[in-house]
N, C-alpha and C. Protein backbone atom coordinates (compact mmCIF):
# COMPACT_ATOMS: atom_id res chain seq x y z
N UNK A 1 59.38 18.09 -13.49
CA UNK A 1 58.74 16.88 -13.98
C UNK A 1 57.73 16.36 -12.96
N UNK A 2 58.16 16.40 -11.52
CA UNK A 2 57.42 15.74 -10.49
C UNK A 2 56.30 17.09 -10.65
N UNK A 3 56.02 18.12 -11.12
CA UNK A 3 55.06 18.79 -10.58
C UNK A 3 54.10 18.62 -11.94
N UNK A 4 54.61 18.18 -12.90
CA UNK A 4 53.57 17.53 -14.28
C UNK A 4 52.78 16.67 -14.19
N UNK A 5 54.03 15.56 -13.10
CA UNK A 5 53.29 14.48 -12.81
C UNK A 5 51.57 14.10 -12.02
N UNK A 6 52.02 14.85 -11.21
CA UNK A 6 51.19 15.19 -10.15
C UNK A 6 50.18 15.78 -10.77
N UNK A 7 49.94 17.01 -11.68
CA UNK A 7 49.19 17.78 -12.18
C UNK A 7 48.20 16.88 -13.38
N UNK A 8 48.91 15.66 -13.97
CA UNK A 8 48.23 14.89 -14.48
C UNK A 8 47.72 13.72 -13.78
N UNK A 9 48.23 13.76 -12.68
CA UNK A 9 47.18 12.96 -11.56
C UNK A 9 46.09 13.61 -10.93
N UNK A 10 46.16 15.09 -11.13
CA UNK A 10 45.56 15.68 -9.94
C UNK A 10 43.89 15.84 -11.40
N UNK A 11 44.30 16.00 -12.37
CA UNK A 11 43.67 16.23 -13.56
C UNK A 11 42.95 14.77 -13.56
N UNK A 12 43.53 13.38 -13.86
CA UNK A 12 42.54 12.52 -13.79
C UNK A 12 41.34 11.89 -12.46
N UNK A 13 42.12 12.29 -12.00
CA UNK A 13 41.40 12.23 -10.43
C UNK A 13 39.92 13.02 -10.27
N UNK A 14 40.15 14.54 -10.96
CA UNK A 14 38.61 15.63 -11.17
C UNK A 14 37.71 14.85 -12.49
N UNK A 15 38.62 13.87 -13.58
CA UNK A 15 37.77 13.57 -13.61
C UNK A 15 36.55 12.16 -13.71
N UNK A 16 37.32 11.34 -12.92
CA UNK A 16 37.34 10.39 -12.65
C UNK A 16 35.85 10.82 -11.24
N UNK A 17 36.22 11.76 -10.67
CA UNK A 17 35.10 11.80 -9.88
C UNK A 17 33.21 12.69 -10.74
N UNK A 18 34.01 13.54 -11.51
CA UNK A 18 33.27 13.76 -12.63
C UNK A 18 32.35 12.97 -12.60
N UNK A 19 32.17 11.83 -13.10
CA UNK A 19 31.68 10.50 -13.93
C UNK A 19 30.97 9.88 -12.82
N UNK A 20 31.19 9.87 -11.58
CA UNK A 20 30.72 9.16 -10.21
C UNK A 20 29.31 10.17 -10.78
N UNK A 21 28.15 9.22 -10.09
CA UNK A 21 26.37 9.79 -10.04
C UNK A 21 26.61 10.90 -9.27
N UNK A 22 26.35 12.13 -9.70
CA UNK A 22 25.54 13.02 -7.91
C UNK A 22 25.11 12.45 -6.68
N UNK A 23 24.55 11.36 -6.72
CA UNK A 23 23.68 11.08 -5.48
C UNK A 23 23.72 9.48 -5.74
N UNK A 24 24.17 9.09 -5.16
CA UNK A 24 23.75 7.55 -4.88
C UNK A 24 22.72 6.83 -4.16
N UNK A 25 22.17 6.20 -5.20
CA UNK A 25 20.49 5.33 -4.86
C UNK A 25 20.87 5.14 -3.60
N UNK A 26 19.46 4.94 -3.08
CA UNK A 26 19.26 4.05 -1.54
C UNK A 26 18.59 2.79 -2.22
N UNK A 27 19.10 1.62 -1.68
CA UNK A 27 18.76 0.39 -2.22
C UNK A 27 17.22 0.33 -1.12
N UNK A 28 16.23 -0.12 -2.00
CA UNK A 28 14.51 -0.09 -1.22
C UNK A 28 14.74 -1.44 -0.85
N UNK A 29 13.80 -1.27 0.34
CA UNK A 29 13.84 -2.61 1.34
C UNK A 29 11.85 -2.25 1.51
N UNK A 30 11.51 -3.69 2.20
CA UNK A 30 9.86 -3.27 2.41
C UNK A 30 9.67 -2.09 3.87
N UNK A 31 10.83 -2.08 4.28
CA UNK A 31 10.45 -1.25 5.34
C UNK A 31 10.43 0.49 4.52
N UNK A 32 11.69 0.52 3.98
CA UNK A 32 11.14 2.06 2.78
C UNK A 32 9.65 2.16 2.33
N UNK A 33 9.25 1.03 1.31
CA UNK A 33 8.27 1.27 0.99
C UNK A 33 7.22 1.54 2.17
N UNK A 34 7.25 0.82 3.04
CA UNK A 34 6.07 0.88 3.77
C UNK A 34 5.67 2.58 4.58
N UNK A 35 7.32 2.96 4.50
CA UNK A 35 7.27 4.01 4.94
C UNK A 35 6.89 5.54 3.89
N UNK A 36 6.90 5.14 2.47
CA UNK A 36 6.79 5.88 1.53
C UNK A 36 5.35 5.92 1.42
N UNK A 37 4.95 5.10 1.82
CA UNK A 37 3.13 4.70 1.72
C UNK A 37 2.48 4.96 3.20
N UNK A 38 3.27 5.12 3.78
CA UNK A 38 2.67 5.99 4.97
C UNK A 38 2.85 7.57 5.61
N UNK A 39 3.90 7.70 4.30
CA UNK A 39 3.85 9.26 4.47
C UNK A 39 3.48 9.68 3.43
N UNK A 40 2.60 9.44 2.93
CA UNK A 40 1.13 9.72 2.00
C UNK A 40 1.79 10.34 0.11
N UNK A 41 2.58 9.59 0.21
CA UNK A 41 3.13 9.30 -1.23
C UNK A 41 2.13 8.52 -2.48
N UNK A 42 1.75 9.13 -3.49
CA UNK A 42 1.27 8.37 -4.68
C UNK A 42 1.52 7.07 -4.43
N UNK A 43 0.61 6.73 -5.18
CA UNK A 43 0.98 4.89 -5.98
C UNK A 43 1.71 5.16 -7.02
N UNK A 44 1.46 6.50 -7.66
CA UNK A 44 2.16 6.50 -8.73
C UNK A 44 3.66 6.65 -8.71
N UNK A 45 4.39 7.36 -7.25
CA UNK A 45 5.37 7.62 -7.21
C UNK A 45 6.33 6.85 -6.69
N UNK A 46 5.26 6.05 -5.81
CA UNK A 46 6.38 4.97 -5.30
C UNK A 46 6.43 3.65 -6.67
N UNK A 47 5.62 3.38 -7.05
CA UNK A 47 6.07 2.28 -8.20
C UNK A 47 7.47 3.03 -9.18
N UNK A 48 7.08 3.91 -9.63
CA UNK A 48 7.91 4.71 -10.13
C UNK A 48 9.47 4.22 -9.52
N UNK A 49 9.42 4.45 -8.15
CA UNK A 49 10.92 4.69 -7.54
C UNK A 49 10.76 3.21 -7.33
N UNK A 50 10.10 2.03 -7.23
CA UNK A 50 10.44 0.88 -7.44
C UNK A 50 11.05 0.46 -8.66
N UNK A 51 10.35 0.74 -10.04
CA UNK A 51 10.78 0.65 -11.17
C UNK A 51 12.45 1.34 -11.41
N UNK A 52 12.65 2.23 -10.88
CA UNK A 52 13.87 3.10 -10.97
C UNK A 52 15.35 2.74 -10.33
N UNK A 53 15.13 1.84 -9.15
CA UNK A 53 16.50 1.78 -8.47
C UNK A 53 16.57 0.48 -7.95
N UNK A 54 18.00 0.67 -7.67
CA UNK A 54 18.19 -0.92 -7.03
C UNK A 54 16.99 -1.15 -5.59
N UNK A 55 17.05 -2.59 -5.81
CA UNK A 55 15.83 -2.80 -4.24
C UNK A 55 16.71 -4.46 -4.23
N UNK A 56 16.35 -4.62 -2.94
CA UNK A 56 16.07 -5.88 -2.12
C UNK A 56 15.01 -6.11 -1.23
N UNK A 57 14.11 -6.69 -1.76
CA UNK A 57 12.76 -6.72 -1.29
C UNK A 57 12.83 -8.25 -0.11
N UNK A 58 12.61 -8.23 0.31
CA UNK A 58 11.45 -9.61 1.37
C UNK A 58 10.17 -9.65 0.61
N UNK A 59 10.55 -11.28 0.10
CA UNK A 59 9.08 -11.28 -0.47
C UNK A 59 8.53 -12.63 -0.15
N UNK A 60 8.76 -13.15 1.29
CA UNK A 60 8.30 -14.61 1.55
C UNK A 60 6.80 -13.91 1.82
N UNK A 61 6.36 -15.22 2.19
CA UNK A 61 4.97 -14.93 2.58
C UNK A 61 4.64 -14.01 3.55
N UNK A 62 5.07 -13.98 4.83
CA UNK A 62 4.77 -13.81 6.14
C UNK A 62 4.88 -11.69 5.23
N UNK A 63 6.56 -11.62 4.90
CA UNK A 63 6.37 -10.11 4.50
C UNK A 63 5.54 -10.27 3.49
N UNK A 64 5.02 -10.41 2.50
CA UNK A 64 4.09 -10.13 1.80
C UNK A 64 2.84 -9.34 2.48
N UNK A 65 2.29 -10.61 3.36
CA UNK A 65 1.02 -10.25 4.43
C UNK A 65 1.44 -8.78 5.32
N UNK A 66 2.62 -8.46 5.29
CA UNK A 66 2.47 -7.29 6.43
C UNK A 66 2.83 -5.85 5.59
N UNK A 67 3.11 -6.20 4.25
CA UNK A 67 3.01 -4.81 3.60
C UNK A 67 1.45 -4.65 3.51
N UNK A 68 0.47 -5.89 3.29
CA UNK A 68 -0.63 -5.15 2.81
C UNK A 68 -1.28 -5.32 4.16
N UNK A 69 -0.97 -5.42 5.69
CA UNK A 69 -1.04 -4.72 6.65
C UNK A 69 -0.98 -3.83 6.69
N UNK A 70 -0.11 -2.93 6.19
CA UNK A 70 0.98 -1.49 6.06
C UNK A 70 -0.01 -0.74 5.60
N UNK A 71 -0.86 -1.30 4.44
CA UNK A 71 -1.74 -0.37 3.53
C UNK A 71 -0.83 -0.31 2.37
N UNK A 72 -0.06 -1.09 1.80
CA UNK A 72 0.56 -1.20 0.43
C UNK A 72 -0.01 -1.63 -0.33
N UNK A 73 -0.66 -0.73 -1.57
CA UNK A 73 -1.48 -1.46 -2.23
C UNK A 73 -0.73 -2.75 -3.32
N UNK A 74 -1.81 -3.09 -3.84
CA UNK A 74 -1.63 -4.61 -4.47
C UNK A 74 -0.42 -4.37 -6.06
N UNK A 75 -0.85 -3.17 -6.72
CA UNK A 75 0.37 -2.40 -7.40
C UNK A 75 1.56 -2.40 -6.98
N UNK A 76 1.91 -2.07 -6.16
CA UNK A 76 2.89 -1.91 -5.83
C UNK A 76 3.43 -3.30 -5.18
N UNK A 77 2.56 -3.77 -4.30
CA UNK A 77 3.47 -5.22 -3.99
C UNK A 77 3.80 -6.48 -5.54
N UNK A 78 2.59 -5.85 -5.92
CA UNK A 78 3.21 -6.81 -7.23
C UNK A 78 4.49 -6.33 -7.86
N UNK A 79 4.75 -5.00 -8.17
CA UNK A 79 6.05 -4.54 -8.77
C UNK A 79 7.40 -4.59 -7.85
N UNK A 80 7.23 -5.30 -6.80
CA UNK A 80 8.43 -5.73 -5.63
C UNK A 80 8.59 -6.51 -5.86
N UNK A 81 7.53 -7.61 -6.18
CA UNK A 81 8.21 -9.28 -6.61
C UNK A 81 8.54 -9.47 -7.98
């Protein structure tokens, strides 16, 4: 009986992890982006991966001004706030 038991634990457990994502997001911060835009990534690709995953952006003023320091274009800082 104890080895049924187990075998139907060992069974929900495969698939319980099953169901978990492959890969778990990286939550975007402005320092990602800035770095996605300086290692010569699309506009198209980084909005994209803005649109796509969790983020926590900085979006007071002061960071605002230093993404488009960064060279972040105006696309893309708009789709952060």
């Amino acid at each position: 009986m104890r080895s049924l038991a187990r075998l139907v634990a060992a069974a929900l457990l495969v698939i319980a992890v099953m169901r978990l994502p492959a890969t778990a997001q990286e939550t975007l911060t402005n320092e990602s982006i800035i770095s996605m835009v300086k290692g010569g990534l699309s506009e198209a690709v980084v909005l994209a991966r803005v649109r796509s995953g969790p983020a926590n952006f900085d979006t007071s003023t002061n960071a605002l001004l230093n993404l488009k320091k960064a060279g972040v274009s105006d696309k893309i800082i708009e789709a952060m706030v």
